[in-house]
PDB file of N, CA and C in Angstrom:
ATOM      1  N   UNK A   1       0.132 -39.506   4.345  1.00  0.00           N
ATOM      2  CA  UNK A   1       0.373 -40.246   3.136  1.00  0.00           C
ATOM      3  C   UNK A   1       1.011 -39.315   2.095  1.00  0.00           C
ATOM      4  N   UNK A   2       2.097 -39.565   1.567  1.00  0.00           N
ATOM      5  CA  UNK A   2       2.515 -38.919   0.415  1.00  0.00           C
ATOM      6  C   UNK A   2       1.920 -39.009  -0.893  1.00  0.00           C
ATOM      7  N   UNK A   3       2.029 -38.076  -1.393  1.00  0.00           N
ATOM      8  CA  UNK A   3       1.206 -37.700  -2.965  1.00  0.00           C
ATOM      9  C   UNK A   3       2.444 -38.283  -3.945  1.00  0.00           C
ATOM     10  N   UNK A   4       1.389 -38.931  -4.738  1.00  0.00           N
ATOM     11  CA  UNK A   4       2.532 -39.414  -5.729  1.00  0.00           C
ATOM     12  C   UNK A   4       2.427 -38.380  -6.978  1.00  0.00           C
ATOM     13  N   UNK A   5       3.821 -38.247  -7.585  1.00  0.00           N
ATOM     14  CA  UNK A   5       3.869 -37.425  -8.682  1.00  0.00           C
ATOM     15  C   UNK A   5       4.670 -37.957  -9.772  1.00  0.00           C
ATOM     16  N   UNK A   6       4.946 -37.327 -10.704  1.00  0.00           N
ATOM     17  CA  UNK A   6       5.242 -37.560 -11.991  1.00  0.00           C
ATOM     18  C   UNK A   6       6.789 -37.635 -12.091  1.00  0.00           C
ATOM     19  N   UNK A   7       8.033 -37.927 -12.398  1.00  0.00           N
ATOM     20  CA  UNK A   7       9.342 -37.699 -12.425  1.00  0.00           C
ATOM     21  C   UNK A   7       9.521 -36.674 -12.757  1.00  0.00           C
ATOM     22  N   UNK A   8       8.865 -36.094 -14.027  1.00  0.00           N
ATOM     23  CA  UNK A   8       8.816 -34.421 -14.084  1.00  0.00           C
ATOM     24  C   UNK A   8       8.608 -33.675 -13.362  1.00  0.00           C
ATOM     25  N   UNK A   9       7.717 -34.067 -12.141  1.00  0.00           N
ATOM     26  CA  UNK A   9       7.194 -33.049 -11.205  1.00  0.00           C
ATOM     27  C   UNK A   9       7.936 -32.915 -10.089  1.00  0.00           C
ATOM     28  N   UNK A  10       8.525 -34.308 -10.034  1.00  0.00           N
ATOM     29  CA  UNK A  10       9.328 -34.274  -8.880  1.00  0.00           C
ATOM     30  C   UNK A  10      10.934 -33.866  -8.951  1.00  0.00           C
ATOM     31  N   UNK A  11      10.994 -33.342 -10.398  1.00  0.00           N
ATOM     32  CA  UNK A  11      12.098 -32.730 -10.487  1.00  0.00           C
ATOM     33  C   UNK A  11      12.160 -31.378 -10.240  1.00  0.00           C
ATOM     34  N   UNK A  12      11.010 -30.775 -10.866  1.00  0.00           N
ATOM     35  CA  UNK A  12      10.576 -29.352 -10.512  1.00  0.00           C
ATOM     36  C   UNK A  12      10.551 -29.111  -8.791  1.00  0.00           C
ATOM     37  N   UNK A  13       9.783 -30.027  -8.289  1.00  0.00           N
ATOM     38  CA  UNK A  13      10.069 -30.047  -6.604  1.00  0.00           C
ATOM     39  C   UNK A  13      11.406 -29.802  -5.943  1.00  0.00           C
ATOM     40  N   UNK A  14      12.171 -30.553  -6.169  1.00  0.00           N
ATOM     41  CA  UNK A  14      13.419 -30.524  -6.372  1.00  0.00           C
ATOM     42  C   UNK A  14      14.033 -29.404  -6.027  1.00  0.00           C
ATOM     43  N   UNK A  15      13.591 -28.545  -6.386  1.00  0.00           N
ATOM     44  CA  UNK A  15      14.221 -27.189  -6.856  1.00  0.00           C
ATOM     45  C   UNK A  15      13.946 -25.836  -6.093  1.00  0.00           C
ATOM     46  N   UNK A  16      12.685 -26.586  -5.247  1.00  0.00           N
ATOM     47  CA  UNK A  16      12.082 -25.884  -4.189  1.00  0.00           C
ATOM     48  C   UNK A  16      12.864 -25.342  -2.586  1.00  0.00           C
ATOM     49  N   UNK A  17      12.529 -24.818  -2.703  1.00  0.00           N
ATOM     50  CA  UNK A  17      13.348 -24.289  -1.250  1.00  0.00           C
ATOM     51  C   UNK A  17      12.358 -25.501  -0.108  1.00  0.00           C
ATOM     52  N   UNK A  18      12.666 -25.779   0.638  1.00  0.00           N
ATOM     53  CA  UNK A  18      11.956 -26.446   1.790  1.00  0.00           C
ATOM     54  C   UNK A  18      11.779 -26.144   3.287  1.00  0.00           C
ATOM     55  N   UNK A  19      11.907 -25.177   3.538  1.00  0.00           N
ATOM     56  CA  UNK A  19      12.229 -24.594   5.036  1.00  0.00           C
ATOM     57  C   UNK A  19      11.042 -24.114   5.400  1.00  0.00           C
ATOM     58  N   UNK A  20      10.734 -24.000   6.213  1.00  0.00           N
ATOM     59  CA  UNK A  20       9.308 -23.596   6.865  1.00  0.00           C
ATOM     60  C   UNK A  20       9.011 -22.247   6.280  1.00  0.00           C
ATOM     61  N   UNK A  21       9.724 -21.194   5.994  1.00  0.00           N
ATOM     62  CA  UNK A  21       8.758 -20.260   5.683  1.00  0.00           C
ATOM     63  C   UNK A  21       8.748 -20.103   4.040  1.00  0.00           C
ATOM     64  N   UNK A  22       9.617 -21.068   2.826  1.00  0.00           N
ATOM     65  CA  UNK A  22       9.201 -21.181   1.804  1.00  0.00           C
ATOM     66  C   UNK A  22       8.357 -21.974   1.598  1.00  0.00           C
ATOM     67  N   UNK A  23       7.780 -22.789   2.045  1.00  0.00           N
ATOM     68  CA  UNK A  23       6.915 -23.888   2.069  1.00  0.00           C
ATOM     69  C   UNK A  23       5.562 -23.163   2.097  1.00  0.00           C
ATOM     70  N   UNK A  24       5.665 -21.696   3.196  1.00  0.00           N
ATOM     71  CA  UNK A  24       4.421 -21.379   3.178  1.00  0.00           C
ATOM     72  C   UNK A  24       4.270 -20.436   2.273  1.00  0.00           C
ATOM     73  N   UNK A  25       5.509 -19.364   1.713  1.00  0.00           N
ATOM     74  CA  UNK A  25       5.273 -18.720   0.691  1.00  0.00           C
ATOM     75  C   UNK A  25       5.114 -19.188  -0.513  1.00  0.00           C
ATOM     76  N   UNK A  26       5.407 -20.337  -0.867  1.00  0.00           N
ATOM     77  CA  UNK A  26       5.178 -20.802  -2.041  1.00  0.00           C
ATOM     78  C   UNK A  26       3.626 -21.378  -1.887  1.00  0.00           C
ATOM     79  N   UNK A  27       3.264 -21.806  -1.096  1.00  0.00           N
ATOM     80  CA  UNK A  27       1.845 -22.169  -1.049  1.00  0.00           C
ATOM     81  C   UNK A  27       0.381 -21.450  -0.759  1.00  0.00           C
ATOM     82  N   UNK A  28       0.973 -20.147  -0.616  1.00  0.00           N
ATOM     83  CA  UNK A  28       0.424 -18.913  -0.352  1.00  0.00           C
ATOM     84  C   UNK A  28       0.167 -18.448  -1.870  1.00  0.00           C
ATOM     85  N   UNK A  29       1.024 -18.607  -2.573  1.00  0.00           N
ATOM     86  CA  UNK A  29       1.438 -17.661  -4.055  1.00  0.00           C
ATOM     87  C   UNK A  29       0.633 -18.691  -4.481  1.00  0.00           C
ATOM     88  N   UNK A  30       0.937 -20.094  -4.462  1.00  0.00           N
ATOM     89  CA  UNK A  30       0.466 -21.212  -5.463  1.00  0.00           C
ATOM     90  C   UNK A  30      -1.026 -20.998  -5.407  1.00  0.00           C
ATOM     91  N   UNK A  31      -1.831 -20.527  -4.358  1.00  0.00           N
ATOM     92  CA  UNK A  31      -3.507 -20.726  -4.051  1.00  0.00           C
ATOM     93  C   UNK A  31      -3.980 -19.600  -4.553  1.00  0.00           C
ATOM     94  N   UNK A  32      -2.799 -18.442  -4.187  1.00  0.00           N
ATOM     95  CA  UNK A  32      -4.186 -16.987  -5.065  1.00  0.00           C
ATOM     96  C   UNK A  32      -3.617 -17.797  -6.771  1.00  0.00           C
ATOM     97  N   UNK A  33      -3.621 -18.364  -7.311  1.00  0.00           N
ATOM     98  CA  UNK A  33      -3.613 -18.419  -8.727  1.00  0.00           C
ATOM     99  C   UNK A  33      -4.208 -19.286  -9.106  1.00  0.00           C
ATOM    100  N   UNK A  34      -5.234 -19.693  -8.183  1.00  0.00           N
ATOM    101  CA  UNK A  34      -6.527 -20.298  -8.472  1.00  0.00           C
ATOM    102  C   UNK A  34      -7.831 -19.397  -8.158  1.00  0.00           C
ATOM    103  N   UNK A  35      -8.930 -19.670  -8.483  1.00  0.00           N
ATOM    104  CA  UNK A  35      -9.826 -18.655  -8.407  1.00  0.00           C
ATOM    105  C   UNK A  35     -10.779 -19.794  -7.065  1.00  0.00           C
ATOM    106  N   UNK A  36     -11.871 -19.066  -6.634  1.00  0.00           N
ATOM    107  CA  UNK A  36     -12.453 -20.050  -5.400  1.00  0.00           C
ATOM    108  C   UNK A  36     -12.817 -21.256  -5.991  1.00  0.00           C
ATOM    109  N   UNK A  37     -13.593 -21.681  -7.365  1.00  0.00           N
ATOM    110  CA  UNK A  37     -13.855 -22.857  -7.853  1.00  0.00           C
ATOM    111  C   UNK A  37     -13.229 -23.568  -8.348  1.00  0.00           C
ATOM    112  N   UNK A  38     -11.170 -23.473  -7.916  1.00  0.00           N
ATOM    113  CA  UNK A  38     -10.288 -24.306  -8.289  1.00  0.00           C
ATOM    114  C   UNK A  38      -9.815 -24.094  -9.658  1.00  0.00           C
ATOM    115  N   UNK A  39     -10.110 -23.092 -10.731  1.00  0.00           N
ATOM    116  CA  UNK A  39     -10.017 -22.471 -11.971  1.00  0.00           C
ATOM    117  C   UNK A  39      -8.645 -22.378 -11.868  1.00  0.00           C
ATOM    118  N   UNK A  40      -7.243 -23.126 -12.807  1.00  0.00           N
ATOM    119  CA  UNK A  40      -6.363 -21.624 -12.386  1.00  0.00           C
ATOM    120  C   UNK A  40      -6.433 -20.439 -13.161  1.00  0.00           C
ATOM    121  N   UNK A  41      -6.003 -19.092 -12.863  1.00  0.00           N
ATOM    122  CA  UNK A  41      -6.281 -17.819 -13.061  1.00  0.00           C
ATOM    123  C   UNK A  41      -5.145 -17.608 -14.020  1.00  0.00           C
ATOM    124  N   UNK A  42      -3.878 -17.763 -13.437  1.00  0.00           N
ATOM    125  CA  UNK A  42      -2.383 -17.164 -13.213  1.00  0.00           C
ATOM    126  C   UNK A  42      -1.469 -18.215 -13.131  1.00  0.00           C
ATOM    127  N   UNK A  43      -0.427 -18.194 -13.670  1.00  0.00           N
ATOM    128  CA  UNK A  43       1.096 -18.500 -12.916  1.00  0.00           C
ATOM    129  C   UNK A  43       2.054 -18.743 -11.834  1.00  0.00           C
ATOM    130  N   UNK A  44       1.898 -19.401 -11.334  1.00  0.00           N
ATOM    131  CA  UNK A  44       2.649 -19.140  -9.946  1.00  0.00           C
ATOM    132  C   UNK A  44       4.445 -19.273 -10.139  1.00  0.00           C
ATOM    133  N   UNK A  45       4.881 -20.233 -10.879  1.00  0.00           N
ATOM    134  CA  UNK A  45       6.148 -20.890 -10.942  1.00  0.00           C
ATOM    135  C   UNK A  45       6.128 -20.477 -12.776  1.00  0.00           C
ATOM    136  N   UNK A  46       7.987 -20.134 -12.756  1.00  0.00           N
ATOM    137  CA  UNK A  46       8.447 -19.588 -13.619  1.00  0.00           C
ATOM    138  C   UNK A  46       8.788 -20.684 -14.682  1.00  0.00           C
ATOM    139  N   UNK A  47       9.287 -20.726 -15.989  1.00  0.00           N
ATOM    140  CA  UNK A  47       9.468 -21.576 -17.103  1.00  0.00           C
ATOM    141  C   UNK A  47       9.869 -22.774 -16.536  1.00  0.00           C
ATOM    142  N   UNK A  48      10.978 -22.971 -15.392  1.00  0.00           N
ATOM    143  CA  UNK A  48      12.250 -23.730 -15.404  1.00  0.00           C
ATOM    144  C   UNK A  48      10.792 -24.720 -14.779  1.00  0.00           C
ATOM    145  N   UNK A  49      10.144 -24.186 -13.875  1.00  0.00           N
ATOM    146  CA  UNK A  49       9.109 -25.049 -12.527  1.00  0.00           C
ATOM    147  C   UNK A  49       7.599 -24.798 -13.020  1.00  0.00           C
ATOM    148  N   UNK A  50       7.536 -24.036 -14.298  1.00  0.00           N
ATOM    149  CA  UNK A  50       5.910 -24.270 -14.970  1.00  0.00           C
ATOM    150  C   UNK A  50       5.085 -25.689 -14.567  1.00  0.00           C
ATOM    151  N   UNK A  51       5.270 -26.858 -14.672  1.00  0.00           N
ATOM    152  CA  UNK A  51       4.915 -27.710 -14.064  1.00  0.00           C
ATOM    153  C   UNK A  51       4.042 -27.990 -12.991  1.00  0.00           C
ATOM    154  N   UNK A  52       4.567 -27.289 -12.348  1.00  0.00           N
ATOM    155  CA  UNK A  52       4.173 -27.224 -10.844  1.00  0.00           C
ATOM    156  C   UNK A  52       2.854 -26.171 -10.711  1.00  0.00           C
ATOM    157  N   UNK A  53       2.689 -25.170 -11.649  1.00  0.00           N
ATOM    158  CA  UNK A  53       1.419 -24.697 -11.825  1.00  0.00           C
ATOM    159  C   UNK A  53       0.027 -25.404 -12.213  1.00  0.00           C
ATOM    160  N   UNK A  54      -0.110 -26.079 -12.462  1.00  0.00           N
ATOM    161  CA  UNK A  54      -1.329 -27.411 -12.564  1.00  0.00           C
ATOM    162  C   UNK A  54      -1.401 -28.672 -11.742  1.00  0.00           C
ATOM    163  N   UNK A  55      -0.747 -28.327 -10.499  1.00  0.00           N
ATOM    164  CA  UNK A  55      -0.999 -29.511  -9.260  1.00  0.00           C
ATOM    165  C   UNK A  55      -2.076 -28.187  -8.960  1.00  0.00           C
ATOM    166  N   UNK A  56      -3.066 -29.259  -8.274  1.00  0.00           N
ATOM    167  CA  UNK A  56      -4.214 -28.652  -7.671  1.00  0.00           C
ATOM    168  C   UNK A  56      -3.811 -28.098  -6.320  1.00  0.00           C
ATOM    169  N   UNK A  57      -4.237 -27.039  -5.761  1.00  0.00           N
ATOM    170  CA  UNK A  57      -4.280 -26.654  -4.225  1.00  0.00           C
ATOM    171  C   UNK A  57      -3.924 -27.172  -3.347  1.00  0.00           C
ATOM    172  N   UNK A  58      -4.991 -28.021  -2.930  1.00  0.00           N
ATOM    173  CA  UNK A  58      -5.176 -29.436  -2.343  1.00  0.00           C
ATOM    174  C   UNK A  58      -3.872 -29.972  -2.251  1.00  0.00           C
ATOM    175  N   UNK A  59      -3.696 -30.550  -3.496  1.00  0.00           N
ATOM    176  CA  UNK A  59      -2.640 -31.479  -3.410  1.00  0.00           C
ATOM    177  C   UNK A  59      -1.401 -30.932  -3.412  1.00  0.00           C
ATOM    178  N   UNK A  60      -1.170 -29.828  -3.734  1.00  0.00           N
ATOM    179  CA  UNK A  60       0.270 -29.052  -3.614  1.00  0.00           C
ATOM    180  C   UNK A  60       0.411 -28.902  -2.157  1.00  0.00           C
ATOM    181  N   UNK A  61      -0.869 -28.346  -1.257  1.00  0.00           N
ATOM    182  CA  UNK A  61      -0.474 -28.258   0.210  1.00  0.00           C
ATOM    183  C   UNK A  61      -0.202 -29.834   0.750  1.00  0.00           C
ATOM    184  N   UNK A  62      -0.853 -30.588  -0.013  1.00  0.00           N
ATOM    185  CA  UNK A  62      -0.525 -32.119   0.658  1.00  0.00           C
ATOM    186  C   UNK A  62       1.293 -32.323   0.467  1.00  0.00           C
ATOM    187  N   UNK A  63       1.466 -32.172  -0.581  1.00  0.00           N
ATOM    188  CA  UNK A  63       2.862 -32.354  -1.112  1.00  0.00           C
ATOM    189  C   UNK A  63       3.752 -31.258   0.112  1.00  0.00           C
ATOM    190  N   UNK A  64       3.479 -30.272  -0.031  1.00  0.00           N
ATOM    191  CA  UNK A  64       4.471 -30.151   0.865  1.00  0.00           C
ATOM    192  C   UNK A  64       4.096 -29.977   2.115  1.00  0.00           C
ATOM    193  N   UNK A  65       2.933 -30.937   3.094  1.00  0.00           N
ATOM    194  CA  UNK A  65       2.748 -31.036   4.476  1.00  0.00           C
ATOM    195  C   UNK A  65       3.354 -32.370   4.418  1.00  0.00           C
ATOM    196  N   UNK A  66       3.267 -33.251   3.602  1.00  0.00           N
ATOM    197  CA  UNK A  66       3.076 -34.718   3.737  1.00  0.00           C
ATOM    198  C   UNK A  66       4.508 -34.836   2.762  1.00  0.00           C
ATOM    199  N   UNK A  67       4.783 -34.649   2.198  1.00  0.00           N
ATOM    200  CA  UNK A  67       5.792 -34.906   1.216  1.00  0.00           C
ATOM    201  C   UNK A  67       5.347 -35.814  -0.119  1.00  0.00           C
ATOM    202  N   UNK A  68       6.125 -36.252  -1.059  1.00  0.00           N
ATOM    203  CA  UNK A  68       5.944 -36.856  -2.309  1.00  0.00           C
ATOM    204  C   UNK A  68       6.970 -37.961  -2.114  1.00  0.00           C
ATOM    205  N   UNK A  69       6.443 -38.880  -3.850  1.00  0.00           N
ATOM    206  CA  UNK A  69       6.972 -40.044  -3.757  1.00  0.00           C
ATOM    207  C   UNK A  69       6.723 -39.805  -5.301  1.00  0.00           C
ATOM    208  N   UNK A  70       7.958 -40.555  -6.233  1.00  0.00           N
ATOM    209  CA  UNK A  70       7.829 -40.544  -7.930  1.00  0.00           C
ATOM    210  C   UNK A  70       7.172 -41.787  -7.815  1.00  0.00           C
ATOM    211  N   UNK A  71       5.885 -41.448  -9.019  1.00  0.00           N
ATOM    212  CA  UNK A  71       5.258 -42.689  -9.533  1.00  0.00           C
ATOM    213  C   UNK A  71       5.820 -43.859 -10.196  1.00  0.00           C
ATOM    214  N   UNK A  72       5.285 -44.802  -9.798  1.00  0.00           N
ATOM    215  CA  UNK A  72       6.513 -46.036 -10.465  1.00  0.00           C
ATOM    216  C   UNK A  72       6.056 -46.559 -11.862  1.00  0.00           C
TER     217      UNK A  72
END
């Protein structure tokens, strides 16, 4: 099932590399910048893709196993 997101968010997506091994580096980077109780800590994504730093874990790995859909 795809995760639905925001038009903002899915613009920032957008912008993402998609190939198998950015998918995992970006989702690698995106999780240490949470702490174990889901806190975020840190930054992962720069001004242009800030956005994309407050999707939860969870759902960021959903987004890019499963893909997205803009909310209507």
């Amino acid at each position: 099932m795809k995760v639905k997101v925001s038009s903002e968010v899915a613009e920032a997506l957008n912008k993402l590399q998609w190939d198998e091994w950015s998918k995992q580096f970006n989702l690698i980077g995106h999780c240490q910048s949470f702490s174990g109780n889901g806190k975020k800590i840190r930054n992962t994504f720069n001004d242009e893709l800030s956005i994309l730093n407050f999707i939860p874990p969870l759902d960021f790995a959903k987004i890019l196993v499963n893909g997205y859909e803009v909310e209507e």
